[in-house]
PDB file of N, CA and C in Angstrom:
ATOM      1  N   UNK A   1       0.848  -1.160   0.000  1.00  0.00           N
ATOM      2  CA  UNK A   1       0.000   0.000   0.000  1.00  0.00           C
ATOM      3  C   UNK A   1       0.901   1.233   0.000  1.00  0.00           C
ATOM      4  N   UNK A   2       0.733   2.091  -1.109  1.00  0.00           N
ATOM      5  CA  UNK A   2       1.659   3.445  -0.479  1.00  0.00           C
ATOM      6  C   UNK A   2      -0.230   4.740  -0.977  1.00  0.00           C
ATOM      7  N   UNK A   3       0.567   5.564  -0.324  1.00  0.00           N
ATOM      8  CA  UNK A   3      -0.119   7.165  -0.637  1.00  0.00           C
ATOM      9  C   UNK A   3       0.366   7.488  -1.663  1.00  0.00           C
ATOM     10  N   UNK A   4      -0.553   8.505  -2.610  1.00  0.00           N
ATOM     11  CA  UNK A   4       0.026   9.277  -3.419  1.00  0.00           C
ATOM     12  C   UNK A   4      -0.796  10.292  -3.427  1.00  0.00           C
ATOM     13  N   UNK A   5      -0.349  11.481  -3.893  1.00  0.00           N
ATOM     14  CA  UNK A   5      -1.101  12.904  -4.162  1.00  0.00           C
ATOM     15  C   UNK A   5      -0.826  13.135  -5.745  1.00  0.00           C
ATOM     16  N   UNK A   6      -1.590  14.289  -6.246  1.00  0.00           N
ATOM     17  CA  UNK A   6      -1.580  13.996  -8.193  1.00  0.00           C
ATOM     18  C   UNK A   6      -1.523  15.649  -7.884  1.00  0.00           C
ATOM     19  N   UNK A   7      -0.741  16.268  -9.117  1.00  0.00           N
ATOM     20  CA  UNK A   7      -1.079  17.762  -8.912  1.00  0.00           C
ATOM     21  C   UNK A   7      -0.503  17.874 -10.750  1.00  0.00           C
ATOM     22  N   UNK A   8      -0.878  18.805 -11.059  1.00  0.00           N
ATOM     23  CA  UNK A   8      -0.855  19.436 -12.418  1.00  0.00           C
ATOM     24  C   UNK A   8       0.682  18.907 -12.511  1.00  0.00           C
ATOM     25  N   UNK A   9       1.286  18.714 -13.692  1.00  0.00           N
ATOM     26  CA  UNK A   9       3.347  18.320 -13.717  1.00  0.00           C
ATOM     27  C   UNK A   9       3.620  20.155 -13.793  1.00  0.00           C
ATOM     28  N   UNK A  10       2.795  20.847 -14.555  1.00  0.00           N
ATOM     29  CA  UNK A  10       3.337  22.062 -14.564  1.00  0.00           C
ATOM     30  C   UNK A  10       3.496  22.881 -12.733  1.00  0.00           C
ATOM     31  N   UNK A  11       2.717  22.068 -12.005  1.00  0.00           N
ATOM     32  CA  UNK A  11       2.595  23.168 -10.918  1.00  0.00           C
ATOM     33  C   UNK A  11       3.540  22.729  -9.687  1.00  0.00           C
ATOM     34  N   UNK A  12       4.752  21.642  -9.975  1.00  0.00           N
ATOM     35  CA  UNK A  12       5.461  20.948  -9.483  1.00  0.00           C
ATOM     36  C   UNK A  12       7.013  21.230 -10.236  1.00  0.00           C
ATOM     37  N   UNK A  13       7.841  21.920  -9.181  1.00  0.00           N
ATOM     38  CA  UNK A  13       8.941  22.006  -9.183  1.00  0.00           C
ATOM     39  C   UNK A  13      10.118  21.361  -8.024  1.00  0.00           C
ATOM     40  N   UNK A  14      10.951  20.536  -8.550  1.00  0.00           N
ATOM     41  CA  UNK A  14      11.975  19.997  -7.705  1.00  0.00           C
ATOM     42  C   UNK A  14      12.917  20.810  -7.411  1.00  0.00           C
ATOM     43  N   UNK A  15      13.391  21.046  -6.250  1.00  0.00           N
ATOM     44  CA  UNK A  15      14.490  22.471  -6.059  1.00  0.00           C
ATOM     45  C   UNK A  15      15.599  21.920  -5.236  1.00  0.00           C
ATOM     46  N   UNK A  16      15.521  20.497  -5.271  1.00  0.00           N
ATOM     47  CA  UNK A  16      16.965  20.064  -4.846  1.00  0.00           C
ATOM     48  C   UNK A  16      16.971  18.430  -5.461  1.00  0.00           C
ATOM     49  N   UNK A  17      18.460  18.114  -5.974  1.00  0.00           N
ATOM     50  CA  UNK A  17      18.502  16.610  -6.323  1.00  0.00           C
ATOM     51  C   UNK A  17      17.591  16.462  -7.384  1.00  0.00           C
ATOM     52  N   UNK A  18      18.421  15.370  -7.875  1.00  0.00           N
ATOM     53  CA  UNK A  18      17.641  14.815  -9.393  1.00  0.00           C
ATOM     54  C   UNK A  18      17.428  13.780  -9.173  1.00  0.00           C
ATOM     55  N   UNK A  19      16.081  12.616  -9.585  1.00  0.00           N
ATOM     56  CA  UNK A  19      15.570  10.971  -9.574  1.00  0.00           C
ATOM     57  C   UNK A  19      16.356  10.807 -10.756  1.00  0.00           C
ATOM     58  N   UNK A  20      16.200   9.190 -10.646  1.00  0.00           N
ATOM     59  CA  UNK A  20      16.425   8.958 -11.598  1.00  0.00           C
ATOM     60  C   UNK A  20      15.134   7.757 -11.571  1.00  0.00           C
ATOM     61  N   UNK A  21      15.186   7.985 -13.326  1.00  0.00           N
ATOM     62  CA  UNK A  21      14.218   7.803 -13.515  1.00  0.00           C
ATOM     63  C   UNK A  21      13.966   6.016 -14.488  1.00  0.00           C
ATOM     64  N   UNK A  22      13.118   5.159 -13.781  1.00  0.00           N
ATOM     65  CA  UNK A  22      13.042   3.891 -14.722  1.00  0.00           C
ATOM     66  C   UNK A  22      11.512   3.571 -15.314  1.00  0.00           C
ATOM     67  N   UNK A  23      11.571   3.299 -15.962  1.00  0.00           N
ATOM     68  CA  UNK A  23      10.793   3.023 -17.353  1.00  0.00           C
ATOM     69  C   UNK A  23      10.231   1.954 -17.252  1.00  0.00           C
ATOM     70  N   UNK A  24       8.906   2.054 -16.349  1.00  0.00           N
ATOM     71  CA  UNK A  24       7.958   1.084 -15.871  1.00  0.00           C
ATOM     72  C   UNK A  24       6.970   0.808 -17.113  1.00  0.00           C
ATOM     73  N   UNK A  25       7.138   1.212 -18.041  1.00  0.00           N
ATOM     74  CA  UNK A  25       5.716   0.754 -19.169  1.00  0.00           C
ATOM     75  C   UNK A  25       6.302   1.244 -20.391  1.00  0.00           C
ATOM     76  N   UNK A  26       5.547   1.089 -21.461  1.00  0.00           N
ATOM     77  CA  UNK A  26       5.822   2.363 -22.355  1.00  0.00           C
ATOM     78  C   UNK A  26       5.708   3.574 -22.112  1.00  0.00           C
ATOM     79  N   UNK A  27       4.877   4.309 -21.445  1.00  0.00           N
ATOM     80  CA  UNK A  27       4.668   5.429 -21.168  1.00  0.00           C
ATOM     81  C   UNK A  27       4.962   6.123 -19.796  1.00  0.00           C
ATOM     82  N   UNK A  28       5.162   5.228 -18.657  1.00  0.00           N
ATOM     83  CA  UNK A  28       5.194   5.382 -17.421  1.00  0.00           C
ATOM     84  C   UNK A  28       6.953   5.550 -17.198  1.00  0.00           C
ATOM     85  N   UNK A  29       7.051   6.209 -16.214  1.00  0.00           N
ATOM     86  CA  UNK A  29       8.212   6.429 -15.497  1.00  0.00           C
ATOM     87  C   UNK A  29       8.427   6.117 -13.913  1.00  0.00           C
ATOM     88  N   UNK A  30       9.070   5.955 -13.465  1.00  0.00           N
ATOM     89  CA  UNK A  30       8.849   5.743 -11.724  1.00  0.00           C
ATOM     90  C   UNK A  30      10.006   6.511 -11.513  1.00  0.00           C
ATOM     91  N   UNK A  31      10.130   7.923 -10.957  1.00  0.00           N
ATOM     92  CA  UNK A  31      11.130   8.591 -10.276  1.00  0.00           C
ATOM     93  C   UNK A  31      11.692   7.818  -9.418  1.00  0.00           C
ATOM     94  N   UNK A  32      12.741   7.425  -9.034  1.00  0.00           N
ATOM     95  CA  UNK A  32      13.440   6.713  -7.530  1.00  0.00           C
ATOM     96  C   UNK A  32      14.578   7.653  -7.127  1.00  0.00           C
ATOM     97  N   UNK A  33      15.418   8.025  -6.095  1.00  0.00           N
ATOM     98  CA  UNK A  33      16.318   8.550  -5.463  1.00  0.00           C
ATOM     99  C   UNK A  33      17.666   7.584  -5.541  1.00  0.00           C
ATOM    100  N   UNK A  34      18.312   7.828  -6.130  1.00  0.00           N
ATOM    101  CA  UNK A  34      19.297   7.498  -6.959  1.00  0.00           C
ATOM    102  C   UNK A  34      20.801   6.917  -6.314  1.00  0.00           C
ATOM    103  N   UNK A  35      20.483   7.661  -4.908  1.00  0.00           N
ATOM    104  CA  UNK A  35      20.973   7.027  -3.785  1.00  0.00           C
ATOM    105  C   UNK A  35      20.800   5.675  -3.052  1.00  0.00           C
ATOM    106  N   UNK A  36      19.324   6.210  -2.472  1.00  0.00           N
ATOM    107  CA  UNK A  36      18.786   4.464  -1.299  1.00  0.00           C
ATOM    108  C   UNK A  36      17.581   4.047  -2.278  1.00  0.00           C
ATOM    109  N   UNK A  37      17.111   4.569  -3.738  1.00  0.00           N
ATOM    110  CA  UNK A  37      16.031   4.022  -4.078  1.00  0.00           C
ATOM    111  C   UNK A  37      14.545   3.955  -4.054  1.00  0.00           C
ATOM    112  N   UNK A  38      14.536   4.864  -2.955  1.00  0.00           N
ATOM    113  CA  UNK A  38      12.706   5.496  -2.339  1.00  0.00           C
ATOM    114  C   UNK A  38      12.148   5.839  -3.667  1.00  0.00           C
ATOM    115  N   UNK A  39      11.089   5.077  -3.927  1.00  0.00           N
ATOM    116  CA  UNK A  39      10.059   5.698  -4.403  1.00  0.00           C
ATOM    117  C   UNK A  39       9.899   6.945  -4.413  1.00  0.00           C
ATOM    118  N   UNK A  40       9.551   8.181  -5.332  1.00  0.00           N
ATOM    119  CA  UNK A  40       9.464   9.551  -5.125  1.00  0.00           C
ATOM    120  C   UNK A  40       8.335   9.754  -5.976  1.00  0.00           C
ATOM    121  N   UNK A  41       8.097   9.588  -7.278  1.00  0.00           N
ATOM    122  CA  UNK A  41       7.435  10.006  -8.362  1.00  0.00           C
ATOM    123  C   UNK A  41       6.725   9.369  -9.053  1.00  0.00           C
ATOM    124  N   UNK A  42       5.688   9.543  -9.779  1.00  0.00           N
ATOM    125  CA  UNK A  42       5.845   8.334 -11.293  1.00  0.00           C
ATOM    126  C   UNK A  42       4.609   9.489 -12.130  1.00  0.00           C
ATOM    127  N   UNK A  43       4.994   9.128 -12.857  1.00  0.00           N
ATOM    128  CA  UNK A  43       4.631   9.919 -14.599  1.00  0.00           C
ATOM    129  C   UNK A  43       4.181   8.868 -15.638  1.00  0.00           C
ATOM    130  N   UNK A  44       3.147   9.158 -16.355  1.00  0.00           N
ATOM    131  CA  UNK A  44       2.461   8.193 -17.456  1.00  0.00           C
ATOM    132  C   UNK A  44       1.936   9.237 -18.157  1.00  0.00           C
ATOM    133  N   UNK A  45       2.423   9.747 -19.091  1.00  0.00           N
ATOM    134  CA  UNK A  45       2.137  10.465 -20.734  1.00  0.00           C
ATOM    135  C   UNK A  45       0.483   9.961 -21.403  1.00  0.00           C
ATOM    136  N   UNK A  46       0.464   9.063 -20.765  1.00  0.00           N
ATOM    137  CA  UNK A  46      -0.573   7.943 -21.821  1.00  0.00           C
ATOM    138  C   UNK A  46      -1.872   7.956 -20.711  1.00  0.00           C
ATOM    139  N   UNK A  47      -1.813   7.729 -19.888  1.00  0.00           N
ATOM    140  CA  UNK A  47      -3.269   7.541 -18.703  1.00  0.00           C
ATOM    141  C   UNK A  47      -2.992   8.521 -17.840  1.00  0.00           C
ATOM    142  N   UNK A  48      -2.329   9.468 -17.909  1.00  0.00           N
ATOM    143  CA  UNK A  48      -2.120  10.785 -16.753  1.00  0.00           C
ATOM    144  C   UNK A  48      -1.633  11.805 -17.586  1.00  0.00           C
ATOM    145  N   UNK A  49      -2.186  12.708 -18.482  1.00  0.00           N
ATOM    146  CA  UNK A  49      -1.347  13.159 -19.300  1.00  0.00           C
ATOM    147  C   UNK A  49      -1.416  14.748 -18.137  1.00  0.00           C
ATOM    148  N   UNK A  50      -0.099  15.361 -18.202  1.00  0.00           N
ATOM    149  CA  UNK A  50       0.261  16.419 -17.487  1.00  0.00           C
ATOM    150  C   UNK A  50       0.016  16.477 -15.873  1.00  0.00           C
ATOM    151  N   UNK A  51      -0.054  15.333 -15.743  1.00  0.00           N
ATOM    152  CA  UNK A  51      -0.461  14.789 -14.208  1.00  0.00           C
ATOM    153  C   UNK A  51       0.858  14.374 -14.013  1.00  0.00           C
ATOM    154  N   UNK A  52       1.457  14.798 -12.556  1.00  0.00           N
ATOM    155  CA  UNK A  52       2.569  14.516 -11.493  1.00  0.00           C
ATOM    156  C   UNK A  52       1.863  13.235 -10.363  1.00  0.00           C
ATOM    157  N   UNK A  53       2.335  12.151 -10.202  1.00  0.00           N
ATOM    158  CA  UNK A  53       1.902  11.489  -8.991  1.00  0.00           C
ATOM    159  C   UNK A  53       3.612  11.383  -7.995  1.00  0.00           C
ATOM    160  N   UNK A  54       3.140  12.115  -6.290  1.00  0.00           N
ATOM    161  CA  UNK A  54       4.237  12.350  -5.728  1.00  0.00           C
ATOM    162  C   UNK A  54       3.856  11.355  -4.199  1.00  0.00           C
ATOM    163  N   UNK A  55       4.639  10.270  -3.866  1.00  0.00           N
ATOM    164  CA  UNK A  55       4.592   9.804  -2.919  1.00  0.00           C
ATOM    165  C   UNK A  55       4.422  10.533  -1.471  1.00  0.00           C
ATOM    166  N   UNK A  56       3.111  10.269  -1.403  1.00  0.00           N
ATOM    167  CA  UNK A  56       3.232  11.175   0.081  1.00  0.00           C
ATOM    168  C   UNK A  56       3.954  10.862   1.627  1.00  0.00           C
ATOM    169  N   UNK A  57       4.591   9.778   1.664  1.00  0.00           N
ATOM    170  CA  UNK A  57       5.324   9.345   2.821  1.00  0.00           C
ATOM    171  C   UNK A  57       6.328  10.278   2.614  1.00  0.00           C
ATOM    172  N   UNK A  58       6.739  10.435   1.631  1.00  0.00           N
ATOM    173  CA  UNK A  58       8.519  11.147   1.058  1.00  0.00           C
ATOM    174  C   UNK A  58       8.612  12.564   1.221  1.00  0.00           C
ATOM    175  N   UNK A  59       7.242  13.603   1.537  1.00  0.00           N
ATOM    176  CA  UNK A  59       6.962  14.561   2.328  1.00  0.00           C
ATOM    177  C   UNK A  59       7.770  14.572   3.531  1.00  0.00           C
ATOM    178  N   UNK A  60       8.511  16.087   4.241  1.00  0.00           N
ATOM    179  CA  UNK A  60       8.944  16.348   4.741  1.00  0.00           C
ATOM    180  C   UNK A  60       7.862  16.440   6.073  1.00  0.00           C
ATOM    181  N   UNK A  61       6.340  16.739   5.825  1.00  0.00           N
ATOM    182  CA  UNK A  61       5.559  16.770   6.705  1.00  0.00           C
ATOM    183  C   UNK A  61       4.473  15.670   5.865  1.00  0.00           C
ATOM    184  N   UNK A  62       4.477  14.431   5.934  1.00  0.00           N
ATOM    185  CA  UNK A  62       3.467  13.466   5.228  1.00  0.00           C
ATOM    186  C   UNK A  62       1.399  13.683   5.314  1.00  0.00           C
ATOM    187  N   UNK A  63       1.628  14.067   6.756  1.00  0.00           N
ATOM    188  CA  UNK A  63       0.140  14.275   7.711  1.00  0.00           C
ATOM    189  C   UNK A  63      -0.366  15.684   6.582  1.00  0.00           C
ATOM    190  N   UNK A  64       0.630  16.374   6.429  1.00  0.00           N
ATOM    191  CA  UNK A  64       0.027  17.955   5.363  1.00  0.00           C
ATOM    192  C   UNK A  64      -1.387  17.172   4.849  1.00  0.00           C
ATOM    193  N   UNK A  65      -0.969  16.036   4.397  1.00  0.00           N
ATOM    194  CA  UNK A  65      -1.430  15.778   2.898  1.00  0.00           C
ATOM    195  C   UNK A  65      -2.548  15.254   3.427  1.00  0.00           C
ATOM    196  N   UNK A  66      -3.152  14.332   3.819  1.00  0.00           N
ATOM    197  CA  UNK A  66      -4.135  13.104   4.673  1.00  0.00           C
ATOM    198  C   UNK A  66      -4.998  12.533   3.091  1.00  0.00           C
ATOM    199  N   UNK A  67      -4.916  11.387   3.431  1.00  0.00           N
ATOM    200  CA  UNK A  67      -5.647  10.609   2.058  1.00  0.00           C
ATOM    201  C   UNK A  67      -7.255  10.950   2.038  1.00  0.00           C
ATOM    202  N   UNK A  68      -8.002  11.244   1.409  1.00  0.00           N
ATOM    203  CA  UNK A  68      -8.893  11.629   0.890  1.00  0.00           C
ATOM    204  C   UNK A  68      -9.682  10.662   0.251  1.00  0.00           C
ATOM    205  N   UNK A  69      -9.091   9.852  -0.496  1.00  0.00           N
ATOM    206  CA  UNK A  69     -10.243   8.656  -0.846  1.00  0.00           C
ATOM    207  C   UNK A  69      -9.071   7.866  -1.932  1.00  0.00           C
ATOM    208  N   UNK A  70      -9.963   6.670  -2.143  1.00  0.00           N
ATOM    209  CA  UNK A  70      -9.323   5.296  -2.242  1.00  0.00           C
ATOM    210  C   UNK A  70      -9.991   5.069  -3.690  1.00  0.00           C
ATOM    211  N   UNK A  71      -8.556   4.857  -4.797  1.00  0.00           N
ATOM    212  CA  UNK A  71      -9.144   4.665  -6.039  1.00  0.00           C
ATOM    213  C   UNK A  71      -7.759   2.961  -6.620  1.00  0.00           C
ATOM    214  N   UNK A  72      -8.332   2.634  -7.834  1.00  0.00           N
ATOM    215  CA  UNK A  72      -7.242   1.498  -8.018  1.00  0.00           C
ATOM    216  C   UNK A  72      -7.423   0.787  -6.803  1.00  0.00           C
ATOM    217  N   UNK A  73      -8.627   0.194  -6.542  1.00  0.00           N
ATOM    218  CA  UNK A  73      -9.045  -0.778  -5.421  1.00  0.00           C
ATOM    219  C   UNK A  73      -9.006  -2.059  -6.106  1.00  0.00           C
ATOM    220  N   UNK A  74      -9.302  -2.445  -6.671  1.00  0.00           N
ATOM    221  CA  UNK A  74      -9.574  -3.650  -7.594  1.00  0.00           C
ATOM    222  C   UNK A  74      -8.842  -4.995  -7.054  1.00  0.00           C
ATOM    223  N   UNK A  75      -7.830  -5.145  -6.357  1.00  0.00           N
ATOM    224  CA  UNK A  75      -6.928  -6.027  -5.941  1.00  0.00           C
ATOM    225  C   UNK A  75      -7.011  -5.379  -4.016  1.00  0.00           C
ATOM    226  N   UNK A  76      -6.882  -4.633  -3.825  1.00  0.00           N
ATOM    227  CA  UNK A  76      -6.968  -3.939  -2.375  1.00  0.00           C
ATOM    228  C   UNK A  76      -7.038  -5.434  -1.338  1.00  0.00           C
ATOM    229  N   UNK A  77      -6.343  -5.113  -0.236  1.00  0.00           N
ATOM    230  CA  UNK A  77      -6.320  -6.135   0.854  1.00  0.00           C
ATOM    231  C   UNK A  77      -7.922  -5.478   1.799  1.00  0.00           C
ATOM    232  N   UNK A  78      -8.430  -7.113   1.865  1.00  0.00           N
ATOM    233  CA  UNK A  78     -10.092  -6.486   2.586  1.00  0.00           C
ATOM    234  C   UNK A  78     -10.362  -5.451   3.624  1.00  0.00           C
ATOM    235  N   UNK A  79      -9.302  -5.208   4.266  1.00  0.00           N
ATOM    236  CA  UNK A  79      -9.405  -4.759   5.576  1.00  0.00           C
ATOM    237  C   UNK A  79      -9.064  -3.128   5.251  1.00  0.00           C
ATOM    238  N   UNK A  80      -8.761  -2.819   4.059  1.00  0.00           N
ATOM    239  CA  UNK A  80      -8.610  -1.620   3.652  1.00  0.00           C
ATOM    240  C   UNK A  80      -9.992  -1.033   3.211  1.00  0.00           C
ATOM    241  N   UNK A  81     -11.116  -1.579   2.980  1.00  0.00           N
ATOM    242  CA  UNK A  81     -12.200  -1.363   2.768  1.00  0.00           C
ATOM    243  C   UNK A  81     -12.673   0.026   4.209  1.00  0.00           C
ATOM    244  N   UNK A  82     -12.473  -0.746   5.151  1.00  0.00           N
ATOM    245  CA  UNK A  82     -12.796   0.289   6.275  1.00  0.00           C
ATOM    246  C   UNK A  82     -11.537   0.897   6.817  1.00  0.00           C
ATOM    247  N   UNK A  83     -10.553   1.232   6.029  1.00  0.00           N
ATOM    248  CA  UNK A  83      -9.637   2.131   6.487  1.00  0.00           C
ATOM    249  C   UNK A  83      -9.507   3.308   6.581  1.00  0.00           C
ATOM    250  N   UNK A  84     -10.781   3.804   6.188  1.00  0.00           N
ATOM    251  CA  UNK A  84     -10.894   5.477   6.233  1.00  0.00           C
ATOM    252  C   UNK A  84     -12.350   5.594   6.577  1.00  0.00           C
TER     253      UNK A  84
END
């Protein structure tokens, strides 16, 4: 299970360090930290077009964010049903 938050790609700027970036699909990208590997990002041209998805654990303050609702359930572990 991770969090994610989605925000416009234009309204998202990185102002320190570069991912690097691997090539989960044809169209998809998965930002990782190039160092230890964390999850940071992921990008899809094709089913998200100009859409940023940014791991919300990887927040400096994670709680900012609080999950809001539950989509890509389809496989979900049962007990996540009443997790919010």
């Amino acid at each position: 299970m991770v969090g994610w938050t989605m925000y416009r790609l234009d309204a998202v700027k990185v102002t320190s360090g570069a991912s690097k970036v691997y090539k989960s699909s044809e169209h998809g990208g998965r930002h990782v930290c190039p160092e230890c590997g964390t999850g940071l990002l992921y990008t899809n041209s094709e089913m998200l077009p100009g859409i940023i998805d940014i791991q919300s654990a990887t927040y400096d303050d994670p709680d900012a964010v609080p999950a809001r609702v539950h989509f890509q359930v389809a496989e979900r572990i049962r007990w996540m049903e009443r997790a919010h």
